[in-house]
N, C-alpha and C. Protein backbone atom coordinates (compact mmCIF):
# COMPACT_ATOMS: atom_id res chain seq x y z
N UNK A 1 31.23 -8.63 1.30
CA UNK A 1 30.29 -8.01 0.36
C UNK A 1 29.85 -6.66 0.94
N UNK A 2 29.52 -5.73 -0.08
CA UNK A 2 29.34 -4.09 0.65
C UNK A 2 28.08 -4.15 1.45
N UNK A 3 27.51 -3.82 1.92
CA UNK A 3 26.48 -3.92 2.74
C UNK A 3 25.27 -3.47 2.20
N UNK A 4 25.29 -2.50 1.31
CA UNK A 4 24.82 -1.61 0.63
C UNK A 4 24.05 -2.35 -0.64
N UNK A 5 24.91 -3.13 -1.21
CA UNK A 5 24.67 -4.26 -2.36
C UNK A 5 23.82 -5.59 -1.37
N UNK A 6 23.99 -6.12 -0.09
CA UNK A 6 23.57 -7.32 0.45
C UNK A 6 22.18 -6.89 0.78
N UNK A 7 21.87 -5.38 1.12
CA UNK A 7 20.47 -4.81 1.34
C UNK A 7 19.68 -4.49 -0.21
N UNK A 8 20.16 -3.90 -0.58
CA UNK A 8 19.59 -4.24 -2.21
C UNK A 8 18.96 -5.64 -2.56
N UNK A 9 19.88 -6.72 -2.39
CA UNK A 9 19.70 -7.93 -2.69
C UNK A 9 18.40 -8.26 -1.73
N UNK A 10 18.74 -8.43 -0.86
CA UNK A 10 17.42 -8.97 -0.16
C UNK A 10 16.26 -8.04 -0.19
N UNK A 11 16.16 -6.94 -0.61
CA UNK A 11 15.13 -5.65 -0.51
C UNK A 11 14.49 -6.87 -2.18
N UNK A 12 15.38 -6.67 -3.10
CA UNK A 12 14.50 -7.19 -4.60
C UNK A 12 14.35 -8.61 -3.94
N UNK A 13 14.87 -9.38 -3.65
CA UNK A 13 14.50 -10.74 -3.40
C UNK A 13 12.66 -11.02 -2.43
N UNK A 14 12.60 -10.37 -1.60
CA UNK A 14 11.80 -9.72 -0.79
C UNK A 14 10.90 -9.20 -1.63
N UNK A 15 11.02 -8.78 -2.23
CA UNK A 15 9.66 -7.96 -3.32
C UNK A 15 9.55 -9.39 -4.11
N UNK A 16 10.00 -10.05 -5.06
CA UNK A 16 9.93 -10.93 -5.88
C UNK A 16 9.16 -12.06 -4.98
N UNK A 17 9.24 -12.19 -4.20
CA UNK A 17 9.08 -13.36 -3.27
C UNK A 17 6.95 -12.58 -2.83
N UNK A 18 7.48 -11.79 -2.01
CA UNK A 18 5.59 -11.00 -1.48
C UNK A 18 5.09 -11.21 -2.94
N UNK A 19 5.80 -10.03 -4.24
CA UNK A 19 4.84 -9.66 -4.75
C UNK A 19 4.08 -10.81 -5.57
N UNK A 20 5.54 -11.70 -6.03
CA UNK A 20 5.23 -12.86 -6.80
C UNK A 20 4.29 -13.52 -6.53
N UNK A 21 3.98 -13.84 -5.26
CA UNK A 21 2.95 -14.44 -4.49
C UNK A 21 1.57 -14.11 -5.17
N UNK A 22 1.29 -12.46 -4.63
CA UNK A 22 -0.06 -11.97 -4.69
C UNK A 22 -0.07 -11.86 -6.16
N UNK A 23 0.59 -12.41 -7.24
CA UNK A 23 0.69 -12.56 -8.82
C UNK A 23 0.03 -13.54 -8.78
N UNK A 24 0.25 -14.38 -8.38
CA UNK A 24 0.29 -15.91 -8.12
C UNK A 24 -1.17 -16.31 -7.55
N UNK A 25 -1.50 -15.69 -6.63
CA UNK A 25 -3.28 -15.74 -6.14
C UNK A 25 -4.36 -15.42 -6.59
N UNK A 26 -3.75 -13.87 -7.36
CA UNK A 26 -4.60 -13.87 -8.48
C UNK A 26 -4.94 -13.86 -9.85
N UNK A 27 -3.86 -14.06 -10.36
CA UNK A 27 -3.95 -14.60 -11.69
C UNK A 27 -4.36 -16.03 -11.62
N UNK A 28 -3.72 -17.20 -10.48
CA UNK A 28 -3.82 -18.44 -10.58
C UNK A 28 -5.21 -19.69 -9.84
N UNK A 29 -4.58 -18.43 -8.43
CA UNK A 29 -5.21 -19.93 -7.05
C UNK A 29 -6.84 -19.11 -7.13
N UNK A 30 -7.43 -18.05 -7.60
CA UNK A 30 -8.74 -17.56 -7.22
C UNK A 30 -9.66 -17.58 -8.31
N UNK A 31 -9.03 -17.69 -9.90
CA UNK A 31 -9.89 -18.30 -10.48
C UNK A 31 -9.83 -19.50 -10.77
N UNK A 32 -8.48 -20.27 -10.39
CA UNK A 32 -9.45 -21.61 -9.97
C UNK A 32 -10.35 -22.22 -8.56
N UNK A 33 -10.26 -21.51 -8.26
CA UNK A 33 -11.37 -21.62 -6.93
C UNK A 33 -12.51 -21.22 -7.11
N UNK A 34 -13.03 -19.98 -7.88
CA UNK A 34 -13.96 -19.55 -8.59
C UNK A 34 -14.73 -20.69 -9.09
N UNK A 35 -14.33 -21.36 -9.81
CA UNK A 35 -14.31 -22.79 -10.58
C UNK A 35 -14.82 -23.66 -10.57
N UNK A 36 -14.70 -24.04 -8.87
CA UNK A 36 -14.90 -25.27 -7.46
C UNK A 36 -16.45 -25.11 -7.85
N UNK A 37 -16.87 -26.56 -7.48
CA UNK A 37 -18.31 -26.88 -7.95
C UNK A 37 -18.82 -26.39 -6.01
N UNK A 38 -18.16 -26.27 -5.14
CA UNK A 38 -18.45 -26.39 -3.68
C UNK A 38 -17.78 -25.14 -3.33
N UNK A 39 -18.41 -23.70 -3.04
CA UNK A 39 -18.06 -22.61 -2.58
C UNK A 39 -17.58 -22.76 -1.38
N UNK A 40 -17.99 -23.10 -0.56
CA UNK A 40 -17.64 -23.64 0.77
C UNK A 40 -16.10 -24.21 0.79
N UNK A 41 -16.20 -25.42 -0.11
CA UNK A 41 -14.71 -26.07 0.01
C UNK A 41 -13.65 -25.24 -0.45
N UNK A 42 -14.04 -24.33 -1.71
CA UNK A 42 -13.23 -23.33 -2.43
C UNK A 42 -12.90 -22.26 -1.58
N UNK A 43 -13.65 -22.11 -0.14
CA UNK A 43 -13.25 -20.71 0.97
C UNK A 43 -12.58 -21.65 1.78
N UNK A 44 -12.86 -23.24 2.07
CA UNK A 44 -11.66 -23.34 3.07
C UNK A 44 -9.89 -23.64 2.80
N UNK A 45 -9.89 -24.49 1.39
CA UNK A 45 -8.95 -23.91 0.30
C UNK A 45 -8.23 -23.06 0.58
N UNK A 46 -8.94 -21.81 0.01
CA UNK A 46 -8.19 -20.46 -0.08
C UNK A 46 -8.23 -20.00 1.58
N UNK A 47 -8.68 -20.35 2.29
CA UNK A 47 -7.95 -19.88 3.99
C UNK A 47 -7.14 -20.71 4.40
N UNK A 48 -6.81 -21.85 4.03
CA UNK A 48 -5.69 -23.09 4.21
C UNK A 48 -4.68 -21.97 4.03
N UNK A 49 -4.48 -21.90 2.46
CA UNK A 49 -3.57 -21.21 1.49
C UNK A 49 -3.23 -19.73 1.94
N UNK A 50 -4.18 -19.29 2.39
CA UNK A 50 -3.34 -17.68 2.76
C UNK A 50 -3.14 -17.81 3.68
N UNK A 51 -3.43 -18.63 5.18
CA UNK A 51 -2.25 -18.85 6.37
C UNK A 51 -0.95 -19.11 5.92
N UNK A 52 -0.72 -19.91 4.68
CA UNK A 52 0.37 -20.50 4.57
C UNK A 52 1.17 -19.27 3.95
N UNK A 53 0.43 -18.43 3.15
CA UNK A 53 1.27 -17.50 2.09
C UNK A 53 1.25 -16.46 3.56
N UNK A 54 0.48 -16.38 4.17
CA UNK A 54 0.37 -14.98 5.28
C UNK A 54 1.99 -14.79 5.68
N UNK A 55 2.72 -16.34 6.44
CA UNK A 55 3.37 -16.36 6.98
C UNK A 55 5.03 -15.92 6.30
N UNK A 56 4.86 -16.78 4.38
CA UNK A 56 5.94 -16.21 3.88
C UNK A 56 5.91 -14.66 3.65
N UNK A 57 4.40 -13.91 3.59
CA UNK A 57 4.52 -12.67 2.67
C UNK A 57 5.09 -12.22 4.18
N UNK A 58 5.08 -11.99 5.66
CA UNK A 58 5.04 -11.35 6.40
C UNK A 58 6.51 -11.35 6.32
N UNK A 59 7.14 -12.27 6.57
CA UNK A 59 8.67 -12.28 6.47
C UNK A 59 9.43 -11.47 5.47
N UNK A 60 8.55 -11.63 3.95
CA UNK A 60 9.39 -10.81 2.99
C UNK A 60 9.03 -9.54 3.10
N UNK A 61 7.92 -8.79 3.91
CA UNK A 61 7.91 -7.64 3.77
C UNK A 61 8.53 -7.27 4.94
N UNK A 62 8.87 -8.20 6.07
CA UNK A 62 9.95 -7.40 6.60
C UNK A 62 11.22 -6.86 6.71
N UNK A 63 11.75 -8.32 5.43
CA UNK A 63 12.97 -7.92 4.84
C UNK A 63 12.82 -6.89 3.98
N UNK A 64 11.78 -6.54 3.42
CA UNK A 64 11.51 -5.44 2.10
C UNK A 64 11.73 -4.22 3.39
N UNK A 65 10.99 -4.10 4.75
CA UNK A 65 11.31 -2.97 5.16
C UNK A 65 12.18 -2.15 5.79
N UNK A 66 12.94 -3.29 6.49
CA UNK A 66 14.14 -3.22 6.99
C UNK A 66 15.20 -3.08 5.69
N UNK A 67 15.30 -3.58 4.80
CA UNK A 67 16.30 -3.49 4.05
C UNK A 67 16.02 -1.81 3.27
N UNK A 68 14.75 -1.71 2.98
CA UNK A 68 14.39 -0.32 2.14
C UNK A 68 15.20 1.09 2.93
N UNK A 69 14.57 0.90 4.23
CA UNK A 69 15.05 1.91 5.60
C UNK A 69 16.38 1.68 5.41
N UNK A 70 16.96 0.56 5.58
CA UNK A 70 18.47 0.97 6.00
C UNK A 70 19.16 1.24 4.74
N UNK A 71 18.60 1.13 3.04
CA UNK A 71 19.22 1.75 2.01
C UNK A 71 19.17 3.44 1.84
N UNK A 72 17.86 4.06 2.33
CA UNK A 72 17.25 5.46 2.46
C UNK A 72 18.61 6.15 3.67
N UNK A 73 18.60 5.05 4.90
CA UNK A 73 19.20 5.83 5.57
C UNK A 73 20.89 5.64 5.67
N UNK A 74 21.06 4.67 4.46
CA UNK A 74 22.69 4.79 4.11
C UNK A 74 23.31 5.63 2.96
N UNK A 75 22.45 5.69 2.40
CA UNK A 75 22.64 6.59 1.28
C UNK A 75 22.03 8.07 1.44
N UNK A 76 21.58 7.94 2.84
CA UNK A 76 21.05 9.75 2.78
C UNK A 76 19.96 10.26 2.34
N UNK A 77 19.22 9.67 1.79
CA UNK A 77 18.27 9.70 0.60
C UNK A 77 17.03 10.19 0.99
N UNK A 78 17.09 10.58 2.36
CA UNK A 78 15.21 11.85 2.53
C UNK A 78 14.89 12.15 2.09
N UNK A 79 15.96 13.20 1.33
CA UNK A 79 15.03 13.97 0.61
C UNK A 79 14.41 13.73 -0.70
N UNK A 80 14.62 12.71 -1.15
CA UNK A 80 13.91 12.35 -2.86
C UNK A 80 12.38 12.02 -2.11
N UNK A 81 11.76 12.27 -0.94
CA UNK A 81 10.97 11.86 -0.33
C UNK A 81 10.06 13.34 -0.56
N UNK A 82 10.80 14.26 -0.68
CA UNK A 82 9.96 15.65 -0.97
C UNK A 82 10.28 15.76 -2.00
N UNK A 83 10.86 15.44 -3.07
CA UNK A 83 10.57 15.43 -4.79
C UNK A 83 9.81 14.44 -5.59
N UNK A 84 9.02 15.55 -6.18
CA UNK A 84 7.76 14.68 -6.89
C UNK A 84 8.72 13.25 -8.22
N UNK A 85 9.58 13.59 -8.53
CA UNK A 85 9.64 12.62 -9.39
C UNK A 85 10.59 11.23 -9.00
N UNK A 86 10.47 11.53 -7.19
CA UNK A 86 11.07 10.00 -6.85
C UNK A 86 9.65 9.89 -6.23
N UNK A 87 8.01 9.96 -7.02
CA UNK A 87 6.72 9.69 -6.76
C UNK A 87 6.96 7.90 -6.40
N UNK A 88 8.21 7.23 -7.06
CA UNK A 88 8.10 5.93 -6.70
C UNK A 88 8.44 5.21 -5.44
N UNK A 89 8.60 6.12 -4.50
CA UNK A 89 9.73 6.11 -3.15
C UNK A 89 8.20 6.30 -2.16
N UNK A 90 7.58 7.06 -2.80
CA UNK A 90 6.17 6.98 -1.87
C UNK A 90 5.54 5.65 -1.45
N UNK A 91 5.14 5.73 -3.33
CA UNK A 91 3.98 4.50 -3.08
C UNK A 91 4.93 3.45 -2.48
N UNK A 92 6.62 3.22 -2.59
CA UNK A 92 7.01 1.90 -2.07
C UNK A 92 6.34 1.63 -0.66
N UNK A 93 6.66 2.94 0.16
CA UNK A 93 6.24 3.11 1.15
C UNK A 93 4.70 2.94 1.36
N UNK A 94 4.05 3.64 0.74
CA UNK A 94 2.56 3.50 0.74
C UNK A 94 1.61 1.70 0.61
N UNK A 95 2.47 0.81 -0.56
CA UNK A 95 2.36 -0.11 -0.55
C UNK A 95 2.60 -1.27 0.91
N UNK A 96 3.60 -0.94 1.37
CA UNK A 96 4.57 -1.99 2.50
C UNK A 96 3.80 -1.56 3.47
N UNK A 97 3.26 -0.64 3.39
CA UNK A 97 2.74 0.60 4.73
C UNK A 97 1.13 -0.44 4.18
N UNK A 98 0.53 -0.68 3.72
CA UNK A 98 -1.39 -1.51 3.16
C UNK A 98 -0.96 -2.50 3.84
N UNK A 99 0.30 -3.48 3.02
CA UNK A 99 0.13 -5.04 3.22
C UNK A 99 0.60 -5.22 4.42
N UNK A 100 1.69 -4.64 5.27
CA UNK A 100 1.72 -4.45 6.46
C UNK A 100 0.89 -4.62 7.45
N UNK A 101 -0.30 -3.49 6.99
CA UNK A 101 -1.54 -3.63 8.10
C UNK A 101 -2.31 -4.44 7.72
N UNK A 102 -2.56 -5.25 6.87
CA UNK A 102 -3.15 -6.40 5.98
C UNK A 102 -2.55 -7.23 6.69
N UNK A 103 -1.51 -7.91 6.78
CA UNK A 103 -0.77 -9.00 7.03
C UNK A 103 -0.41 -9.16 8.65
N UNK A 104 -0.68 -8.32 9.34
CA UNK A 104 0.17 -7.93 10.94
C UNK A 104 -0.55 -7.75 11.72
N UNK A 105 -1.74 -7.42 11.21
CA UNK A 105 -3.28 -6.05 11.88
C UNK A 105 -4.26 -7.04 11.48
N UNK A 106 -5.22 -6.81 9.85
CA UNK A 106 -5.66 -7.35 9.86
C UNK A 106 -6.15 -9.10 9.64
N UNK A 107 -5.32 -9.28 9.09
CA UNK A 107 -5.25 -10.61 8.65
C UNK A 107 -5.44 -11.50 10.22
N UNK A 108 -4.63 -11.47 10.96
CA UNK A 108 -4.85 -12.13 12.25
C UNK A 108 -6.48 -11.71 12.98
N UNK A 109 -6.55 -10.68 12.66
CA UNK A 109 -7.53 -10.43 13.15
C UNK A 109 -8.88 -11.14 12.90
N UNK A 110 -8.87 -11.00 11.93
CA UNK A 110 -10.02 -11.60 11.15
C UNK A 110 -9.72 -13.33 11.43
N UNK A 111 -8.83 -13.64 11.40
CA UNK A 111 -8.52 -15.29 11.86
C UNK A 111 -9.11 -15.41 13.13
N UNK A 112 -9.00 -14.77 14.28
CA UNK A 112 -9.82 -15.07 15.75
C UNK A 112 -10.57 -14.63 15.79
N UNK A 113 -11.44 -13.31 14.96
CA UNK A 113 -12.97 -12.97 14.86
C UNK A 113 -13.67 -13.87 14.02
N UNK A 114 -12.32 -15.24 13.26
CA UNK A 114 -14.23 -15.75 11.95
C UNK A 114 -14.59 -17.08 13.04
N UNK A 115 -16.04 -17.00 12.72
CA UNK A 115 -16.87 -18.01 13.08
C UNK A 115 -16.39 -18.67 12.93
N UNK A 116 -16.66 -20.68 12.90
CA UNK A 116 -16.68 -21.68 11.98
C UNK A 116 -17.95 -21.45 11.27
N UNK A 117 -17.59 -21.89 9.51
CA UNK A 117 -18.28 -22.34 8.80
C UNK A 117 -19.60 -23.18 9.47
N UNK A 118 -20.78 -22.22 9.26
CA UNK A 118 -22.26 -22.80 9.42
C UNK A 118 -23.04 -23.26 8.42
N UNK A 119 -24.05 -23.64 8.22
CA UNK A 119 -25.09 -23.73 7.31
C UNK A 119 -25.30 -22.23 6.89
N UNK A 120 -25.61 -21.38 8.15
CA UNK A 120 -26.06 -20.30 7.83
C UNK A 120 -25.03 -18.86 6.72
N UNK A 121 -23.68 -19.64 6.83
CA UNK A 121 -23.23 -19.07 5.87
C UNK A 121 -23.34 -19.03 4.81
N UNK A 122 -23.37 -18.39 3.97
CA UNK A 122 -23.17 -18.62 2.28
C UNK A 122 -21.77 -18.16 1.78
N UNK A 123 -21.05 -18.87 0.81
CA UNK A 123 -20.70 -18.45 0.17
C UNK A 123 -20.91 -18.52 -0.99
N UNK A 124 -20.47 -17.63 -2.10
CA UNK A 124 -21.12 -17.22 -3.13
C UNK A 124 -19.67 -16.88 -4.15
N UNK A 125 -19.54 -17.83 -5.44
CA UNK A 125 -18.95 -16.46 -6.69
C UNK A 125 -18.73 -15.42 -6.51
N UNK A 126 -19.53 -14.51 -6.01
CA UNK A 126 -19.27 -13.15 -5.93
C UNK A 126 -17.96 -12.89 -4.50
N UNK A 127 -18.34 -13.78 -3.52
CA UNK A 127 -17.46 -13.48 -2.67
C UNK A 127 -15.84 -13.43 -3.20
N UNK A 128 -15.53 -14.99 -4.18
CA UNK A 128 -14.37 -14.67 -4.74
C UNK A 128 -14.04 -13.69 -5.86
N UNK A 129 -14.81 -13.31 -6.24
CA UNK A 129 -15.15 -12.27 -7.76
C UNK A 129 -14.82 -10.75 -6.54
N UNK A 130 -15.13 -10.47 -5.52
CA UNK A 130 -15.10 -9.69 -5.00
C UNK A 130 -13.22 -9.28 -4.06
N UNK A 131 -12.98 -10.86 -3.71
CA UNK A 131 -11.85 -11.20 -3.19
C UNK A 131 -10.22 -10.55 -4.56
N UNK A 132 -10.93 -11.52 -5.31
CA UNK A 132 -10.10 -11.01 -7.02
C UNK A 132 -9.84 -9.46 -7.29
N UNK A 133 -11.22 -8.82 -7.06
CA UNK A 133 -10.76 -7.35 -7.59
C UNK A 133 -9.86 -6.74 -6.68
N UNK A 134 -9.78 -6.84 -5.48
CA UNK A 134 -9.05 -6.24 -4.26
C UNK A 134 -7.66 -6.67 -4.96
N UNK A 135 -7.41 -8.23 -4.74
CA UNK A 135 -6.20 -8.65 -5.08
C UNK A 135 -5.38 -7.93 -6.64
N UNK A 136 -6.73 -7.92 -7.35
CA UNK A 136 -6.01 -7.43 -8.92
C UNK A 136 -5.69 -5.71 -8.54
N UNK A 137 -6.39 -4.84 -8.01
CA UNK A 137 -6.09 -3.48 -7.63
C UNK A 137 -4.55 -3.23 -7.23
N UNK A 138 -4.65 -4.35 -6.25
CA UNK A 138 -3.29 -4.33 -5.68
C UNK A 138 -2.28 -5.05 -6.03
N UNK A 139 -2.10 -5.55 -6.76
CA UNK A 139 -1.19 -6.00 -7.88
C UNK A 139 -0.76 -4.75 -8.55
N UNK A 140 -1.82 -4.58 -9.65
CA UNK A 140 -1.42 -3.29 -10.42
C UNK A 140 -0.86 -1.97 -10.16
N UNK A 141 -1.07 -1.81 -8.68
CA UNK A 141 -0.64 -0.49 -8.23
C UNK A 141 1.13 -1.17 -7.14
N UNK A 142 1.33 -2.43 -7.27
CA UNK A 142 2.55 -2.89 -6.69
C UNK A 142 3.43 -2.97 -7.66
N UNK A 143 2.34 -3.48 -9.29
CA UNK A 143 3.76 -3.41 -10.69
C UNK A 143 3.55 -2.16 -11.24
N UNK A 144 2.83 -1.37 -10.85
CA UNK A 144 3.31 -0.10 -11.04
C UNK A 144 4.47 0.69 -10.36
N UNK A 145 4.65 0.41 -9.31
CA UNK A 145 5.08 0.57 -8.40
C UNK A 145 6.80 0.05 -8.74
N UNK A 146 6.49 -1.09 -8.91
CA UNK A 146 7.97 -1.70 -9.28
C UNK A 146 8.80 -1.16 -10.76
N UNK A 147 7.90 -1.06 -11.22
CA UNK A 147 8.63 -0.47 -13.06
C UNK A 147 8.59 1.08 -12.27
N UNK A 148 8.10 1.65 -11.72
CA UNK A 148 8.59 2.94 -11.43
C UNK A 148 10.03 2.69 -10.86
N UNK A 149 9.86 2.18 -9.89
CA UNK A 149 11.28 1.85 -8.99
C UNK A 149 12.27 1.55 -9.38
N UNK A 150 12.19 1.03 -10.97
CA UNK A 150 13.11 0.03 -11.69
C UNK A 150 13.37 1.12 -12.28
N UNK A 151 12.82 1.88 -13.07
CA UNK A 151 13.01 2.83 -13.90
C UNK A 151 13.75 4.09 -13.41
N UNK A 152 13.25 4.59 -12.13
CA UNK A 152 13.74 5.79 -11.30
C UNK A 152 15.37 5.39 -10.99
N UNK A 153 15.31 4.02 -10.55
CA UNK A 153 16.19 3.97 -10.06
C UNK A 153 17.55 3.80 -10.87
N UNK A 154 16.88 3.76 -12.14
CA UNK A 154 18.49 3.52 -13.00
C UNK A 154 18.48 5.01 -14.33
N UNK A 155 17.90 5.81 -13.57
CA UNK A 155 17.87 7.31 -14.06
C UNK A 155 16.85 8.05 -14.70
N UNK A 156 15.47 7.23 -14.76
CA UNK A 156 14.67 7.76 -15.99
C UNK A 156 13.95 8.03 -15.14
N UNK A 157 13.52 9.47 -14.54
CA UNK A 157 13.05 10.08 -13.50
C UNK A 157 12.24 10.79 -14.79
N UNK A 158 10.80 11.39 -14.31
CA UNK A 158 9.71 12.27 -14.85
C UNK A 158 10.35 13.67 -14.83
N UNK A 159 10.22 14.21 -15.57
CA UNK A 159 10.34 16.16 -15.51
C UNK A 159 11.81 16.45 -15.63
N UNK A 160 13.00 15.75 -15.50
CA UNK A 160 14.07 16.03 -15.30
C UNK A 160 14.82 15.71 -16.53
């Protein structure tokens, strides 16, 4: 198989797989947690659940980055990196480049800085209402991201 086509493949498989996920958390697993009569149980839930997703999204975005790099640098392709209307070649980058430090940086981090659950904690609705908008931001600017990519990439470039 060309090599060229096997990096493609796993580059979309890799996106379908991360992005599907963070589709998946917040359209699905955060308003029903929202839901939970026990805020408390509904935050340990959803920290069960994103160790578990942490570990698949980290993998697919490394296939997303390794495979992206070695398509840019088999095909030559820098320079659509200084033309505004491969704007979708950025944010790919700009995106992989957030969840990256989300997933690698901070995410662990925050796992050996949290307390255990006290009395003195609260959680609150708002914490997941707050959790949601982050997640929905970044969704929208990842399927934006993707219909650009989809689109650019099979010729329907802006200005040209």
């Amino acid at each position: 198989m060309d090599e060229l086509v096997f990096a493609r493949l796993l580059h979309v498989l890799g996106v379908v797989l991360w992005i599907g996920g963070v589709a998946m958390v917040t359209s699905v697993l955060l308003p029903t947690l929202m839901r939970m009569s026990s805020m408390s149980e509904a935050m340990t839930v959803f920290q069960q659940f994103r160790r578990r997703f942490a570990a698949q999204a980290r993998i697919s975005t490394l296939i997303v980055g390794i495979s992206g790099f070695y398509m840019v640098y088999e095909l030559n392709a820098w320079h659509r990196f200084l033309q505004w209307q491969y704007w979708w070649m950025h944010s790919m980058v700009a995106i992989w480049l957030l969840f990256s430090v989300m997933l690698f940086i901070q995410e662990p981090r925050g796992r050996r800085q949290q307390l255990p659950q006290s009395a003195d904690v609260q959680v609150t609705p708002e914490t997941f209402a707050r959790i949601q908008r982050k997640h929905i931001f970044l969704l929208i600017l990842s399927l934006m991201t993707i219909a650009g990519a989809v689109a650019g990439s099979h010729g329907w470039l802006l200005g040209v």
